[in-house]
Protein backbone atom coordinates (compact mmCIF):
# COMPACT_ATOMS: atom_id res chain seq x y z
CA UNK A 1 137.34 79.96 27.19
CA UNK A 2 134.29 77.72 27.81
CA UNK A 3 131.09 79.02 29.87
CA UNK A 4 131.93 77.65 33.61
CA UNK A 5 128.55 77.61 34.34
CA UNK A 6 125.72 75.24 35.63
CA UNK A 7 122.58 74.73 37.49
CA UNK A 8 122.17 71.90 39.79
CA UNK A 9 118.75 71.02 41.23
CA UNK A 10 117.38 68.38 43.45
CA UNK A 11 114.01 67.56 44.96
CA UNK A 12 113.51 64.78 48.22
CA UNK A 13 110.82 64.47 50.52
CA UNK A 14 113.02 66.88 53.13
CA UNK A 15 114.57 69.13 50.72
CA UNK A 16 113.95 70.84 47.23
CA UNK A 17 116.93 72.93 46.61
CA UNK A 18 118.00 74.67 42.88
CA UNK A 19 121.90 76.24 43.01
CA UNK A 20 123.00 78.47 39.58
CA UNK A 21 126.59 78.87 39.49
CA UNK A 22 129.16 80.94 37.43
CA UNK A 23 132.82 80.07 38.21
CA UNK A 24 133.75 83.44 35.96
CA UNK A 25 131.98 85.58 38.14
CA UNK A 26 132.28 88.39 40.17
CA UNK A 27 130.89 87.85 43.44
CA UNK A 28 127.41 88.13 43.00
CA UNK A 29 125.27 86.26 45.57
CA UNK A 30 121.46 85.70 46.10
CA UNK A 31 121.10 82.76 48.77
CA UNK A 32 117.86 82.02 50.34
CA UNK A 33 117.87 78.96 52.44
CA UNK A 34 116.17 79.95 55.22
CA UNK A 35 118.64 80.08 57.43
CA UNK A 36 120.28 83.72 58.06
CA UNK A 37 123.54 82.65 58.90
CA UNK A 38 124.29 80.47 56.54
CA UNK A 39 123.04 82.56 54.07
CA UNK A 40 126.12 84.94 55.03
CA UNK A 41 128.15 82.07 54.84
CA UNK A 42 127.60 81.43 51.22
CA UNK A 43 127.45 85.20 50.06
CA UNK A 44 131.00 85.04 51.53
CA UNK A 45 131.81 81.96 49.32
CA UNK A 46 130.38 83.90 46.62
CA UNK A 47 132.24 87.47 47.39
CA UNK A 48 135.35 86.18 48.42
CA UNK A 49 135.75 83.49 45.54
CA UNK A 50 134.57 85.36 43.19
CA UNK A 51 131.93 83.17 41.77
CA UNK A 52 128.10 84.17 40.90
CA UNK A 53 125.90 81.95 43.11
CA UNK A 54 122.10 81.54 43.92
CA UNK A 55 120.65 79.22 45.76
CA UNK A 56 116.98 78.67 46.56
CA UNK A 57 116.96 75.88 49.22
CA UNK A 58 113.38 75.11 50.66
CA UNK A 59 113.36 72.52 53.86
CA UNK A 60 112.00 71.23 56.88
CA UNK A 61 113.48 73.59 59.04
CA UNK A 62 110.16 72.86 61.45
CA UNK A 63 112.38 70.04 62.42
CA UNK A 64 116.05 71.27 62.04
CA UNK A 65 118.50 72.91 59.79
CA UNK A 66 120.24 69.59 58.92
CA UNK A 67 118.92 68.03 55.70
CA UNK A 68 118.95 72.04 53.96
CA UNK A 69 122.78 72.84 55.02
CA UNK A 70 123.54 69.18 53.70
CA UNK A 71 121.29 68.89 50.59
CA UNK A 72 122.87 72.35 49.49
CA UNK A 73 126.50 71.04 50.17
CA UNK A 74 125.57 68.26 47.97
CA UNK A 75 124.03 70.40 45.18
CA UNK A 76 126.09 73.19 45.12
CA UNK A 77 129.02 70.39 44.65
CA UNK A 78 127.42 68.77 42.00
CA UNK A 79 126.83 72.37 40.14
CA UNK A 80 130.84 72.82 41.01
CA UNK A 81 131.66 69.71 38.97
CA UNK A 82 129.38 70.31 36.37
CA UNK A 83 131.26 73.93 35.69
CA UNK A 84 134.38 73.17 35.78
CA UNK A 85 133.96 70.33 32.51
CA UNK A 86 136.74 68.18 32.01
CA UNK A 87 138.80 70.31 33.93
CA UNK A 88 141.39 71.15 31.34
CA UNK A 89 143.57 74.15 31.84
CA UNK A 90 142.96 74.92 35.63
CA UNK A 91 145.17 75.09 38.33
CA UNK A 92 143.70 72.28 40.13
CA UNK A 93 145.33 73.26 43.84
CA UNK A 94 144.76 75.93 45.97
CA UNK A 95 145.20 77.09 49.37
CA UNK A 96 144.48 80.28 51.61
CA UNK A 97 145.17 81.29 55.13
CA UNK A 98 142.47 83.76 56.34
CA UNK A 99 142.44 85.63 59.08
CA UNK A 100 139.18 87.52 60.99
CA UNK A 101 140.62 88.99 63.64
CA UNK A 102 141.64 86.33 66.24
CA UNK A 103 141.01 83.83 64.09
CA UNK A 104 142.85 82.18 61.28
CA UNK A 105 141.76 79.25 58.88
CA UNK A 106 144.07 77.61 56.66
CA UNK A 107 142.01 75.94 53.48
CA UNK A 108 143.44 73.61 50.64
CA UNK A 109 142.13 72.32 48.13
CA UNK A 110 142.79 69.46 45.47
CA UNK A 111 140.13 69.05 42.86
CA UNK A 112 141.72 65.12 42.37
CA UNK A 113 137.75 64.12 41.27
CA UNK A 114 138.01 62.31 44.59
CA UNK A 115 136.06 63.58 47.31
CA UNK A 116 137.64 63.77 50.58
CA UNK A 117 137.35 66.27 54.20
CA UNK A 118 139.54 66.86 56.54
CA UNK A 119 138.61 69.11 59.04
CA UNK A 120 139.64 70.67 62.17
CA UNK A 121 137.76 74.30 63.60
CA UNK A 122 138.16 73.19 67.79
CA UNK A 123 135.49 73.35 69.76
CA UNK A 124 132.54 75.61 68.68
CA UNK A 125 130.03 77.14 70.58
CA UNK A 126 127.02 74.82 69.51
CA UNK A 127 125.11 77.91 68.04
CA UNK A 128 125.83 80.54 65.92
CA UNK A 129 122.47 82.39 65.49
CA UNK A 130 120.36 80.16 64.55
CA UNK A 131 122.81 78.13 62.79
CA UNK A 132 124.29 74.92 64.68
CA UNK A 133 127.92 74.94 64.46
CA UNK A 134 128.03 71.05 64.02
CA UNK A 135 126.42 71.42 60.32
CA UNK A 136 129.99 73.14 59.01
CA UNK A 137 131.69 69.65 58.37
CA UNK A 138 128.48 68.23 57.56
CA UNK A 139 128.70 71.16 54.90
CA UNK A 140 132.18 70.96 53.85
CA UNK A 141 132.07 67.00 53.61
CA UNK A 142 128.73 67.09 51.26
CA UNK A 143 130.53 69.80 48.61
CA UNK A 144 133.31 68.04 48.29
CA UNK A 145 132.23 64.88 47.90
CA UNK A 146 129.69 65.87 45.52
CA UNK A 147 131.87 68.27 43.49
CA UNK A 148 134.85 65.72 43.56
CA UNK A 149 137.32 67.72 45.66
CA UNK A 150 140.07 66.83 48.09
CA UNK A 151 139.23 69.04 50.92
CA UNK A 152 141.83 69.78 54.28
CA UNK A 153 140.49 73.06 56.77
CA UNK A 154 142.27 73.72 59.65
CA UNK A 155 141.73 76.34 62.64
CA UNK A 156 145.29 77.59 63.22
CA UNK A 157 143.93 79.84 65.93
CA UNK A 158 140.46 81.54 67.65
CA UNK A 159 138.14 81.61 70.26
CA UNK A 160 134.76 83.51 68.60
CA UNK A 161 132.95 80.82 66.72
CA UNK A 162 131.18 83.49 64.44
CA UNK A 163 135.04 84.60 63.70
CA UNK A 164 136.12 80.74 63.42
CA UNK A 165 133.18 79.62 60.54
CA UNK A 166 133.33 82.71 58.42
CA UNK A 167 137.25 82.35 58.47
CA UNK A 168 136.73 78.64 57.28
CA UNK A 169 134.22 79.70 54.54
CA UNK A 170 136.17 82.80 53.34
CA UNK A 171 139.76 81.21 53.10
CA UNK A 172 137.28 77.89 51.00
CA UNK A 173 136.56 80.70 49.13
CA UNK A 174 140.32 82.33 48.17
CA UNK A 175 141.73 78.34 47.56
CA UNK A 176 138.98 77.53 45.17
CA UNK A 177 139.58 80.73 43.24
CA UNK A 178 142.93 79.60 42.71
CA UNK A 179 142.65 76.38 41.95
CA UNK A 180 139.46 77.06 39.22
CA UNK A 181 142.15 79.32 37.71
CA UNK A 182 143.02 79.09 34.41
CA UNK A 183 147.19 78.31 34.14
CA UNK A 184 148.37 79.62 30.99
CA UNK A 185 151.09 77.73 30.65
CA UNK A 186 149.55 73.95 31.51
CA UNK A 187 146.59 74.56 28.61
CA UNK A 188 145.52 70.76 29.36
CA UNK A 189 144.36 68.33 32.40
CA UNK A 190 146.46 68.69 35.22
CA UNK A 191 147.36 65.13 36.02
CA UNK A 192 149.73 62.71 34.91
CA UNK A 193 146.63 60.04 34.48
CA UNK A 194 145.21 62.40 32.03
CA UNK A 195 142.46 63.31 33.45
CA UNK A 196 140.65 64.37 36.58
């Protein structure tokens, strides 16, 4: 099996932001973007997906939280798509339904090489924390277009936006476990085109 692992770095005048990533990992996360919550957000990417992730994501947070959660969407996508090679052997879909007590997030997940979002969580309370709720899709829609994957998250149900967001990021978590899988029995690119 190849080593599913990359680093991904990238420096602008409002962000400089460095993600190492091991899609053959088991859950390890040190994230350190200066925001608390979503900090916890990506340790549950991490946990729940299994992967090995740090990120070291310095930005100017003295004016908002916006270009860090973005820029690290956008670099922890591009580390994604540099792991996962020419994609040969995986699963390639995945989905999850999570639950967090009255909440419940459906994720799935295509990695088609074509990034896409679709997203639904309802109305959010506008902060969670310190973390505004309205950076999620801007999140979601920044890794997958970066890391090339096809990208639907639904809220089926919930009211606690805390509940709602770590739902969303924990069932992202369980459908790109699957789909990273290796399939024993389809050993080469899943995709009639022949490649991904």
């Amino acid at each position: 099996m190849a080593d599913r692992t990359a680093e991904a770095h990238r420096k602008t005048k409002e962000t400089d932001i460095t993600v190492r990533l091991s899609l053959d990992g088991s859950g390890q996360c040190e994230a350190s973007t200066g925001i608390g919550f979503f900090d916890h957000m990506l340790d549950q990417l991490a946990r729940h997906g299994l992967f090995d992730l740090k990120v070291r994501a310095e930005g100017d947070l003295h004016i908002d939280a916006h270009h860090t959660v973005e820029d690290t969407g956008i670099v922890l996508g591009n580390a994604f798509a540099q792991a996962l090679g020419d994609r040969a052997g995986i699963r390639r879909y995945g989905w999850a339904a999570v639950p967090l007590d009255e909440a419940l997030v459906l994720v799935s997940v295509d990695i088609s090489g074509r990034g896409l979002l679709t997203a639904d969580l309802g109305r959010l309370d506008p902060m969670v924390g310190e973390f505004p709720s309205e950076l999620v899709p801007e999140f979601l829609r920044a890794f997958a277009s970066a890391a090339g994957i096809t990208l639907h998250v639904r809220k089926l149900c919930g009211v606690n936006s805390h509940h709602i967001i770590e739902a969303a990021f924990k069932a992202l978590a369980r459908a790109l476990r699957e789909a990273v899988s290796h399939d024993p029995r389809s050993p080469g690119v899943p995709s009639t085109k022949g490649v991904l």
